[in-house]
Protein backbone atom coordinates (compact mmCIF):
# COMPACT_ATOMS: atom_id res chain seq x y z
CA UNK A 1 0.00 0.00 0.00
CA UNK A 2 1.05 3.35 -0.38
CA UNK A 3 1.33 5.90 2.44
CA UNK A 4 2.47 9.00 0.76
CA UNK A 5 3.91 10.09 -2.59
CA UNK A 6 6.09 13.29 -3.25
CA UNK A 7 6.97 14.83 -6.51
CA UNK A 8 8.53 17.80 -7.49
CA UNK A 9 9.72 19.04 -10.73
CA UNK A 10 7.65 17.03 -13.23
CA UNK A 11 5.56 18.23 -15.60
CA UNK A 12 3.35 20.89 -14.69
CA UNK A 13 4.48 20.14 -10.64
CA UNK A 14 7.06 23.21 -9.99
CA UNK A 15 7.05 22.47 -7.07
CA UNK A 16 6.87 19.40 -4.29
CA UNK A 17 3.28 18.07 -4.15
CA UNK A 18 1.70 15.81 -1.27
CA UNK A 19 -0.63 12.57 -1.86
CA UNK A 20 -0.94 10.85 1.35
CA UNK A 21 -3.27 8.28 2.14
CA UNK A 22 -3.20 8.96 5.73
CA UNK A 23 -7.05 8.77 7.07
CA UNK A 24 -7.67 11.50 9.54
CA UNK A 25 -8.48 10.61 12.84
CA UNK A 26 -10.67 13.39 13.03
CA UNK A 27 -13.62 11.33 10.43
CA UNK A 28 -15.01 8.84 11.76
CA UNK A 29 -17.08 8.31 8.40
CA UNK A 30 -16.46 4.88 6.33
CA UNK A 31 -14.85 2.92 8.13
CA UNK A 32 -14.49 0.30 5.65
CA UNK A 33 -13.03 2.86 3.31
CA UNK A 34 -9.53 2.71 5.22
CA UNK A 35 -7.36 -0.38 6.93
CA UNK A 36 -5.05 -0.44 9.41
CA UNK A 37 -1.99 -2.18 7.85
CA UNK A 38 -0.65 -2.63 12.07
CA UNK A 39 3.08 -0.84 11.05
CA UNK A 40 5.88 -0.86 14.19
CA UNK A 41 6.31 2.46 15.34
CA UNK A 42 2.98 3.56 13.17
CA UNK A 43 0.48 2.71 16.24
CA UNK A 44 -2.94 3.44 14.97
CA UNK A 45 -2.16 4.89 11.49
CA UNK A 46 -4.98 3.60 8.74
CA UNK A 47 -4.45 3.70 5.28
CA UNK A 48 -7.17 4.42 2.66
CA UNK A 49 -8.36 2.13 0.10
CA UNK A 50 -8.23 5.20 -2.35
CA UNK A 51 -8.92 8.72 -3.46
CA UNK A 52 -10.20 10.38 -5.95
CA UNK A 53 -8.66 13.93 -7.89
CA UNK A 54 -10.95 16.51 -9.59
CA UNK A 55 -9.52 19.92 -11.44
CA UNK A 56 -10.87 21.34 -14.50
CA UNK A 57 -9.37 20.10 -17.95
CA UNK A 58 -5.25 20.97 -18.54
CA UNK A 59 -5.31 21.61 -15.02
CA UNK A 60 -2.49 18.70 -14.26
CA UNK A 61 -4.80 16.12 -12.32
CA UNK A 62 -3.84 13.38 -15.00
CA UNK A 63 0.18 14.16 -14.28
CA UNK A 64 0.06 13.15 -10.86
CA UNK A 65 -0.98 9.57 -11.94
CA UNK A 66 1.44 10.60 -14.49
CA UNK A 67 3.91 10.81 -11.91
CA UNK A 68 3.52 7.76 -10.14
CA UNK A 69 3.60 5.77 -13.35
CA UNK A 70 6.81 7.27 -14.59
CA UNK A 71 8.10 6.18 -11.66
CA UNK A 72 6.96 2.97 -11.80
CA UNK A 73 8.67 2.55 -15.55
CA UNK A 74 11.85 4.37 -14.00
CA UNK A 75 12.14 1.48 -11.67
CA UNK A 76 11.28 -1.38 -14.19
CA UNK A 77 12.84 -0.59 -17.29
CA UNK A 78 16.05 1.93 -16.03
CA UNK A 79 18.42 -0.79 -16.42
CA UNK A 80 17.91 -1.95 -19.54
CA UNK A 81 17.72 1.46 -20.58
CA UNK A 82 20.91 2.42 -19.86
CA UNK A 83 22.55 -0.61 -20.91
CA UNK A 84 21.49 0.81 -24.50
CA UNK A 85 21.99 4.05 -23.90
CA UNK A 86 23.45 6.59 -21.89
CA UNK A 87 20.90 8.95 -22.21
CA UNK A 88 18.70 9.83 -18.96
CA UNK A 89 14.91 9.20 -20.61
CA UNK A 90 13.22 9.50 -17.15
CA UNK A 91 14.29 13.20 -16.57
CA UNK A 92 10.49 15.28 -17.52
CA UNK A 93 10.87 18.68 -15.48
CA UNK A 94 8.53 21.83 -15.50
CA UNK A 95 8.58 23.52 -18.99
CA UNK A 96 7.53 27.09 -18.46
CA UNK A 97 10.37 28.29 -16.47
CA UNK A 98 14.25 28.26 -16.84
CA UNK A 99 14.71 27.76 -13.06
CA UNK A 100 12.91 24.22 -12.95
CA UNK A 101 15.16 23.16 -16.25
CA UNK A 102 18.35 23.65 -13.96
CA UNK A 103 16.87 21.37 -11.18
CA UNK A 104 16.10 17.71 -10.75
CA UNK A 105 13.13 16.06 -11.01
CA UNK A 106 12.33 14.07 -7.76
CA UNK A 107 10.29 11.31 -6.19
CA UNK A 108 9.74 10.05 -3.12
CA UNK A 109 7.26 7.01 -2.17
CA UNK A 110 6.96 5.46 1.37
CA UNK A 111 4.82 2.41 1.01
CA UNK A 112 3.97 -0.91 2.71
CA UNK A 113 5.42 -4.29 1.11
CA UNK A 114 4.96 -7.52 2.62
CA UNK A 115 4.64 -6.13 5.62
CA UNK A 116 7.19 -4.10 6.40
CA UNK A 117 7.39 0.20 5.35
CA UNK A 118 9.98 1.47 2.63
CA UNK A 119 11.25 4.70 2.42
CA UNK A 120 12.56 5.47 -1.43
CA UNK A 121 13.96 9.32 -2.62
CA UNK A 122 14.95 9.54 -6.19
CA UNK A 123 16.29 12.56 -7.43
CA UNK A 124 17.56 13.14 -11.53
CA UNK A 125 18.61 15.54 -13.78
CA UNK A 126 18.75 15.16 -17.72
CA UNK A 127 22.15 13.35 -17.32
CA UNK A 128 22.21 11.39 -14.33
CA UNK A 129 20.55 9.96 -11.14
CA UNK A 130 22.38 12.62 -8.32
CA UNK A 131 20.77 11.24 -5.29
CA UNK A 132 18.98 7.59 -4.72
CA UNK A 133 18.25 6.18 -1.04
CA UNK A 134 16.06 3.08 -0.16
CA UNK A 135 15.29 2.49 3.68
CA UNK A 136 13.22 -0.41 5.58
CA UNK A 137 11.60 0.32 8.93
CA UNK A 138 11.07 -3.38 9.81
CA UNK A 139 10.90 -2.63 13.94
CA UNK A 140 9.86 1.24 13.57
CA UNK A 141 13.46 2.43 13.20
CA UNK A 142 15.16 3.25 9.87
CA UNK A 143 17.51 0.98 8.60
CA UNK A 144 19.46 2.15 5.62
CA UNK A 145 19.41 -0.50 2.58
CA UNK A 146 21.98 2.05 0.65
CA UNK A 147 22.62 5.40 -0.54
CA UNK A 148 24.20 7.51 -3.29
CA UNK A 149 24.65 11.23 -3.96
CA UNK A 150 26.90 12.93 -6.75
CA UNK A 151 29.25 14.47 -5.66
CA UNK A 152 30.72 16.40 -8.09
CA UNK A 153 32.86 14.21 -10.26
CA UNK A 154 31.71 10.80 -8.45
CA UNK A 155 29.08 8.82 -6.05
CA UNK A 156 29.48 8.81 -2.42
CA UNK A 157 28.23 5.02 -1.82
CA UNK A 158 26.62 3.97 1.82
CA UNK A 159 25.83 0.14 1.12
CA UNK A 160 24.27 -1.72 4.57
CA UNK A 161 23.41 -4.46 2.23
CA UNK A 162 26.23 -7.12 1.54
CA UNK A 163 24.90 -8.43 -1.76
CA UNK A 164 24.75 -4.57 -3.57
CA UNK A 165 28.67 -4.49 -3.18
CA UNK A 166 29.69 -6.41 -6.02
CA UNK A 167 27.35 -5.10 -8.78
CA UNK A 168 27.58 -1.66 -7.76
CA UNK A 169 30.58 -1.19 -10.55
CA UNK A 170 27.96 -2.15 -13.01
CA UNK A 171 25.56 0.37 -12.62
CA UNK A 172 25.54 3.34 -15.13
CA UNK A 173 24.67 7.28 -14.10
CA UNK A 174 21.57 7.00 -15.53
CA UNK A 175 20.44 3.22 -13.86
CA UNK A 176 18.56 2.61 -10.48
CA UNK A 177 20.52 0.77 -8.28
CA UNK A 178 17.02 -0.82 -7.67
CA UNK A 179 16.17 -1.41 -10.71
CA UNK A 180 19.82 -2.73 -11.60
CA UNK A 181 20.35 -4.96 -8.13
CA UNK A 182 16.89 -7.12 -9.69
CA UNK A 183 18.34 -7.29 -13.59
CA UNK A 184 21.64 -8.82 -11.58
CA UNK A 185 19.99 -10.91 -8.54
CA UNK A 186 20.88 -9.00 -5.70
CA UNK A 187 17.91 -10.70 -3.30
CA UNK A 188 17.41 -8.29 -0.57
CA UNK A 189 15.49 -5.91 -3.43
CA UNK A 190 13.66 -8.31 -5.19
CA UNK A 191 10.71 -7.79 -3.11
CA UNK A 192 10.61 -4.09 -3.28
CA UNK A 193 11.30 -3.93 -7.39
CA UNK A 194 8.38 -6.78 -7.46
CA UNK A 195 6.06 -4.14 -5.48
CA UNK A 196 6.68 -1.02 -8.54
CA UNK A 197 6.59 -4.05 -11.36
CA UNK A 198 3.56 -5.77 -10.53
CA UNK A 199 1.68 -4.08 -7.82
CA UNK A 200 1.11 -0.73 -9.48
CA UNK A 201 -1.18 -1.14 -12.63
CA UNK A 202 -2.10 2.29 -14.89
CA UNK A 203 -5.14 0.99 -16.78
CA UNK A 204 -6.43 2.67 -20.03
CA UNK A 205 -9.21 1.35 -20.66
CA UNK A 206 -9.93 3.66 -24.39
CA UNK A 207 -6.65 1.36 -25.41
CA UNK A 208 -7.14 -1.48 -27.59
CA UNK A 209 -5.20 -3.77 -25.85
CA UNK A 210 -6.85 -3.44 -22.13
CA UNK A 211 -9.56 -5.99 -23.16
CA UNK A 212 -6.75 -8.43 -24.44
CA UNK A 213 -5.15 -7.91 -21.09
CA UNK A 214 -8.25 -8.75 -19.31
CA UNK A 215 -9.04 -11.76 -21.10
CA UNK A 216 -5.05 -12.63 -20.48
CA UNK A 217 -5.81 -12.33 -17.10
CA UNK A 218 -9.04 -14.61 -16.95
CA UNK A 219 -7.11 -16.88 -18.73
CA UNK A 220 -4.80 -17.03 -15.42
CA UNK A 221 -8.11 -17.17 -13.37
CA UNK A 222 -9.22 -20.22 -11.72
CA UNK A 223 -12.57 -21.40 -12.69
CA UNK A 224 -14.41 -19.92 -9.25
CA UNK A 225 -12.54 -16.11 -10.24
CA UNK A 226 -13.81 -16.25 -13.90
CA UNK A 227 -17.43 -16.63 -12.54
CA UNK A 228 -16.98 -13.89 -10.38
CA UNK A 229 -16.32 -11.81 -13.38
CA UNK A 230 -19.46 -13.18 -14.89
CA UNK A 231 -21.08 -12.43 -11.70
CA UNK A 232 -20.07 -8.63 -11.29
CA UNK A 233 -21.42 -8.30 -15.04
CA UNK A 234 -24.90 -9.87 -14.65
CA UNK A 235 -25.37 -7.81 -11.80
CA UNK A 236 -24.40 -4.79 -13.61
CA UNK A 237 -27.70 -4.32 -14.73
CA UNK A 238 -26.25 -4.64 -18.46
CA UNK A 239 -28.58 -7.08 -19.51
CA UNK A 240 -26.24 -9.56 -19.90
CA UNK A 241 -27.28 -13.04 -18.90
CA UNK A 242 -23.84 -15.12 -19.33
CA UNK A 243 -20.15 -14.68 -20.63
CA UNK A 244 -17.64 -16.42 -22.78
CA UNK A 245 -14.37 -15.78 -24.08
CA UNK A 246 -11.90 -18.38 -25.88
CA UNK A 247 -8.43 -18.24 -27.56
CA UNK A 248 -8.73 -18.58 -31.65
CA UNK A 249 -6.61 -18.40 -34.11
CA UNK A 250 -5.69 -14.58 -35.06
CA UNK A 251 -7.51 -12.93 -37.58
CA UNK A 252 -5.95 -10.07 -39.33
CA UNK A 253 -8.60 -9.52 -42.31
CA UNK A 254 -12.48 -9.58 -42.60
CA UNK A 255 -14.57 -12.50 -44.52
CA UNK A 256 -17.58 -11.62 -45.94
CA UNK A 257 -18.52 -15.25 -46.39
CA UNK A 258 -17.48 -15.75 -42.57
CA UNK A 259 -19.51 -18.17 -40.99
CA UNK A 260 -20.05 -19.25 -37.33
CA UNK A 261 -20.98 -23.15 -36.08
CA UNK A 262 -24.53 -23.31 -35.09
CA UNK A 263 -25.41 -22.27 -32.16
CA UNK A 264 -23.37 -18.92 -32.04
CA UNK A 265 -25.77 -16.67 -34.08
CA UNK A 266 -23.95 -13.39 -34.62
CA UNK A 267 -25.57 -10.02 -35.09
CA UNK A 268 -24.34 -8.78 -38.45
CA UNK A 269 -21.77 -10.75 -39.01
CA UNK A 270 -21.49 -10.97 -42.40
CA UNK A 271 -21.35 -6.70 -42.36
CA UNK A 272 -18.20 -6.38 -40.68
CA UNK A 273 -15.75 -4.13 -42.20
CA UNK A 274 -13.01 -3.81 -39.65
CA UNK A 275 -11.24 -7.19 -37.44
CA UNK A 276 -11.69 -5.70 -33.23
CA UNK A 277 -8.00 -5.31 -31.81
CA UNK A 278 -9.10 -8.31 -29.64
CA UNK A 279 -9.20 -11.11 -32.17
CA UNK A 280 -6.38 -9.80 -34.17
CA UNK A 281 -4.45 -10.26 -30.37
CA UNK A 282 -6.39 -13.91 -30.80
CA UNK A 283 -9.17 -13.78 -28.56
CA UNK A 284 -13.21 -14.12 -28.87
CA UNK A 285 -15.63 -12.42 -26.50
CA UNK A 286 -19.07 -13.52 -26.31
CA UNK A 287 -21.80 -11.47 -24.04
CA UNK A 288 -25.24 -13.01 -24.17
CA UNK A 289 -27.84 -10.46 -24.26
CA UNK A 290 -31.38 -11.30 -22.98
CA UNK A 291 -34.36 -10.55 -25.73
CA UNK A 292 -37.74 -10.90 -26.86
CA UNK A 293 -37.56 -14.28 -26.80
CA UNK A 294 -37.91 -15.64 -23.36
CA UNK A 295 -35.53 -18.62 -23.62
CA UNK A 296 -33.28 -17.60 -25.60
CA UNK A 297 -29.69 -15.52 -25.19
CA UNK A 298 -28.45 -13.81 -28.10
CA UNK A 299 -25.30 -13.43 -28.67
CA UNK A 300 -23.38 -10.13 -30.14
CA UNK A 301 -20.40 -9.13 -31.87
CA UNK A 302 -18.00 -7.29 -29.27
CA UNK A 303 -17.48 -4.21 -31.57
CA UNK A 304 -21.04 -3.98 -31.61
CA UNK A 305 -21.60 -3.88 -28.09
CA UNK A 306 -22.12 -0.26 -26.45
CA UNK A 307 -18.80 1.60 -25.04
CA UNK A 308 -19.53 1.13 -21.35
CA UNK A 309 -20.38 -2.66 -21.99
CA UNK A 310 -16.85 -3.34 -23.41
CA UNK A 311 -15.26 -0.76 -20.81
CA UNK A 312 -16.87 -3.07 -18.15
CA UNK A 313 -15.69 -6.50 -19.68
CA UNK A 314 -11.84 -4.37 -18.97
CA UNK A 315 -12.55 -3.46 -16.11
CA UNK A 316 -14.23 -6.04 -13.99
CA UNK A 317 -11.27 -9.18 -14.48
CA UNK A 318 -8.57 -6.18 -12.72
CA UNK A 319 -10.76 -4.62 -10.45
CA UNK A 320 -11.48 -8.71 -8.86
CA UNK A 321 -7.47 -9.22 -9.39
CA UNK A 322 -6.89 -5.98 -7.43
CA UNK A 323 -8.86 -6.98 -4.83
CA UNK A 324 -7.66 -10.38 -4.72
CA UNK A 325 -3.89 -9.82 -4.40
CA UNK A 326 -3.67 -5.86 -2.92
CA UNK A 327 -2.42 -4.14 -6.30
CA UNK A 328 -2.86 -0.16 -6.74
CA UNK A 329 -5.02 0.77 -10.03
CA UNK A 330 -4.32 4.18 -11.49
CA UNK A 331 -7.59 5.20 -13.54
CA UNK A 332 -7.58 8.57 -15.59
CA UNK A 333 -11.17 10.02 -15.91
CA UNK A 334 -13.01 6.31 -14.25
CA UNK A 335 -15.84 7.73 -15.39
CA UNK A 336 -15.59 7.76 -19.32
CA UNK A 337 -18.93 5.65 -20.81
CA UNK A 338 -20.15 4.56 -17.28
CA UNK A 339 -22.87 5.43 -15.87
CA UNK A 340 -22.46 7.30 -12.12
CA UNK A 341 -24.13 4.93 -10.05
CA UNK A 342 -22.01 2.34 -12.33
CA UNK A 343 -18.97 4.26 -10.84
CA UNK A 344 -20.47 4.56 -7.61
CA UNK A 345 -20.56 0.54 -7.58
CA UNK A 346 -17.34 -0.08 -8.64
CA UNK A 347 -15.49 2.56 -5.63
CA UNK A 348 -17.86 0.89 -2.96
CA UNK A 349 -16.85 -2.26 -3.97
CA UNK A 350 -12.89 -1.73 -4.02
CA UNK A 351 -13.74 0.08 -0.56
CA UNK A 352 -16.11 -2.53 0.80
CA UNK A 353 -14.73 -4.75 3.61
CA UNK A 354 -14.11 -7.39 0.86
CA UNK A 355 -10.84 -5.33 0.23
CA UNK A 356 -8.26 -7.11 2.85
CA UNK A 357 -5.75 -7.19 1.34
CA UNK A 358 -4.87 -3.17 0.92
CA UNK A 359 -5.82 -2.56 -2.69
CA UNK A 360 -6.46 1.03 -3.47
CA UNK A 361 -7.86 3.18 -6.45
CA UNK A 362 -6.13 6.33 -7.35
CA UNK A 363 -8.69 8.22 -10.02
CA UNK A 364 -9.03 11.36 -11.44
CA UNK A 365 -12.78 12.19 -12.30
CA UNK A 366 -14.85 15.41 -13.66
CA UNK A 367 -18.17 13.82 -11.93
CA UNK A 368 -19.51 15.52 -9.36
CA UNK A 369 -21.89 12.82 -8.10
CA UNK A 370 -19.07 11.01 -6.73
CA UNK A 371 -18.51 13.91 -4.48
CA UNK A 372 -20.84 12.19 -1.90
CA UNK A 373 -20.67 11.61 1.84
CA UNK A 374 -22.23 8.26 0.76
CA UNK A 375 -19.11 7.34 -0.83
CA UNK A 376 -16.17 9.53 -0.06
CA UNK A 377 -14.25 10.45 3.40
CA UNK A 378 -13.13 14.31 2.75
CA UNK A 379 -9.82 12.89 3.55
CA UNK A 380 -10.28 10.89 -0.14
CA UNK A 381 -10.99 14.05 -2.08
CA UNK A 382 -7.93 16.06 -3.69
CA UNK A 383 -8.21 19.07 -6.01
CA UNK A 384 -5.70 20.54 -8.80
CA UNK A 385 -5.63 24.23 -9.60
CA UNK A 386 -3.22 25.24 -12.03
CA UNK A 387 -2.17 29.40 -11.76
CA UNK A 388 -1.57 31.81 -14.44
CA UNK A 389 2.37 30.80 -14.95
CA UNK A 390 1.12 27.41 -15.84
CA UNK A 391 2.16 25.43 -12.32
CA UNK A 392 0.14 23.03 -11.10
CA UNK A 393 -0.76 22.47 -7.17
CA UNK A 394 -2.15 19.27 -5.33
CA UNK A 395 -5.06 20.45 -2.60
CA UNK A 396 -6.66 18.54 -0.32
CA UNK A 397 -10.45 19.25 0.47
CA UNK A 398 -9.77 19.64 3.87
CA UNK A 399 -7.74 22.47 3.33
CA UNK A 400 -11.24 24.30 2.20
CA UNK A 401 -12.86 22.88 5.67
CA UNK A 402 -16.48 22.32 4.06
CA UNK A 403 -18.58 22.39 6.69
CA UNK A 404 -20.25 19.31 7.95
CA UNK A 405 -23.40 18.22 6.12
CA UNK A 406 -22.22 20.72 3.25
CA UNK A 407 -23.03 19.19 0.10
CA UNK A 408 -19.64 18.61 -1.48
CA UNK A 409 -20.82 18.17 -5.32
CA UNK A 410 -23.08 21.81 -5.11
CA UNK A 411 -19.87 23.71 -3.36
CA UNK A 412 -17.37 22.14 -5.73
CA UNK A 413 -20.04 23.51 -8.91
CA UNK A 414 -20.24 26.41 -7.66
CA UNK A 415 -16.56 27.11 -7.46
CA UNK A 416 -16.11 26.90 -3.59
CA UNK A 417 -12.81 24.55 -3.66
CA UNK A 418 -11.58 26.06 -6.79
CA UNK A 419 -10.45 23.24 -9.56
CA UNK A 420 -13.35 24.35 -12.30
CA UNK A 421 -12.79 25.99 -15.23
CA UNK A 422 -13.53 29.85 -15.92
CA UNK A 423 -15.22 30.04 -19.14
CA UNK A 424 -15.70 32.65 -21.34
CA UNK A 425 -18.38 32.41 -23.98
């Protein structure tokens, strides 16, 4: 789980913004919205299960899952990077100022993995990494993993971890020693590069390949997961009655003689004009649809099926996988071609106590039905505002102190929290 991410010097961020997902202690509200992941030395600190950003369009909301993404590649793919090159490719500071092109960009996470909290700074300039430091508080106390800040024409190296020694001479200026200690089996951070790899997801679901992915993933599914997909659908209130996908051969051209065995009437079929990204990737979807006839399912081509239908079918596979295994799902405007009580369901379920295992959501949204003390904690709801030089800035609600019972969606309309736009017609 995450506790708080920093970031300074990216993007539209001049300077350092906050996302913590520190519950107050002052809201008592939701409960099951938070968890208490039982830290040493973090007595009665609970964690949220997410938050959601709103800020009015080009304001920078999108950057700070940006951000956190970035850093998640800078981790994964820095080594092999620089084994190619020697260019830094991670390096994306603040464009509307020479001041922020002379400073580093920098991150700073401090999350929870497998138990135990991480502390991890990352600092970088167009040419090189100039300061990197990972640290474990296993018992509540810091304990250094390692260290290194340029200094001048070299590193200055604090290693507490025996197995770092001998690849350190094999890491470039431009390479995470994280990233580089998994590419050469240094143990000790295999854990902590597994948690950026495979615990942080940034799902697009308007990309042609997130339904391939989720039918990947269903493919990885045990038969009693797969029907809980099929489950979260019917109750969807999509009128969808039952769910099928299968691997087929890939198909890279249309057929207007194609025919399908009995049994699997198509809509239109012999119409089609364009092969969906999803069986040229080798996969079928079928959604039966109830109809006029009692009995009887019919069965629909998937590019033919409505925008939020297909937008569920992604969704539903990694929102029961995030749930399932603790991941953190970065979603850029959730609410594209869902309904909002479709939206609604989906954050109450990822905040329900079902969630044990400290997944959380991290969306940006323009909805203002979500801003709902049905739904939300105050402590869930962040706000960009970008000023007049172009610099973005990362507000909590709280820092508005709405007043209890205020209804959050009519103040934010109104302009009360700032984060609308100011148009001009």
């Amino acid at each position: 789980m995450i506790i708080e991410f920093f970031v300074k010097n990216f993007t539209s961020f001049k300077e350092v913004q906050t996302l913590s997902f520190v519950a107050s202690n002052y809201d008592k509200s939701h409960p099951e919205n938070y968890i208490d992941p039982q830290l040493p030395g973090m007595k009665g600190m609970k964690l949220l299960k997410g938050v959601v950003i709103y800020g009015a369009n080009a304001a920078g909301k999108s950057n700070m899952l940006r951000a956190l993404h970035w850093f998640k590649r800078f981790v994964k793919e820095s080594f092999h990077a620089g084994v190619k090159s020697r260019k830094m490719y991670f390096y994306m500071p603040f464009l509307l100022g020479e001041e922020s092109l002379a400073c580093p960009t920098e991150f700073e996470i401090r999350f929870v993995c497998e138990g135990i909290r991480y502390h991890y700074h990352v600092a970088v300039n167009d040419v090189r990494i100039l300061t990197e430091e990972l640290s474990s508080y296993p018992k509540g106390r810091k304990q250094l993993y390692y260290s290194r800040v340029w200094k001048e024409q070299e590193y200055e190296w604090d290693i507490k971890i025996p197995a770092l020694v001998p690849i350190k001479p094999m890491i470039n200026d431009n390479v995470l020693a994280l990233s580089a200690g998994f590419a050469l089996n240094c143990e000790p951070l295999k854990p902590i590069y597994a948690w950026f790899a495979e615990r942080m997801l940034y799902i697009n679901v308007d990309e042609p390949a997130v339904p391939v992915r989720a039918c990947k993933l269903m493919l990885r599914m045990n038969n009693e997961a797969r029907q809980e997909v099929w489950n979260l659908f019917k109750k969807a209130d999509l009128g969808i009655v039952a769910g099928e996908f299968r691997e087929v051969e890939p198909r890279t051209m249309t057929n207007e003689n194609e025919s399908y065995p009995e049994g699997e009437q198509r809509s239109s079929a012999n119409n089609r004009t364009v092969v969906p990204e999803i069986e040229k990737r080798g996969f079928e979807i079928g959604l039966f649809h109830k109809g006029e006839e009692e009995k009887m399912a019919y069965q629909m081509l998937w590019e033919n099926e409505s925008k939020g239908t297909q937008k569920m079918f992604s969704l539903a596979p990694h929102v029961l996988d995030m749930l399932h295994s603790g991941k953190i799902w970065l979603s850029d405007e959730i609410e594209t071609s869902l309904h909002p009580l479709m939206v609604e369901a989906l954050l109450k379920k990822i905040f329900s106590e079902e969630n044990t295992k400290g997944a959380q959501l991290i969306c940006t949204t323009h909805s203002a039905e979500l801003l709902n003390a049905d739904i939300l904690r105050r402590d869930q709801i962040y706000l960009v505002e970008k000023d007049d030089k172009g610099r973005s800035s990362l507000i909590p609600l709280s820092d508005y102190s709405p007043r209890k019972g205020e209804s959050l969606g009519s103040g934010y309309l109104a302009g009360r929290y700032g984060a609308i736009p100011f148009i001009e017609l």
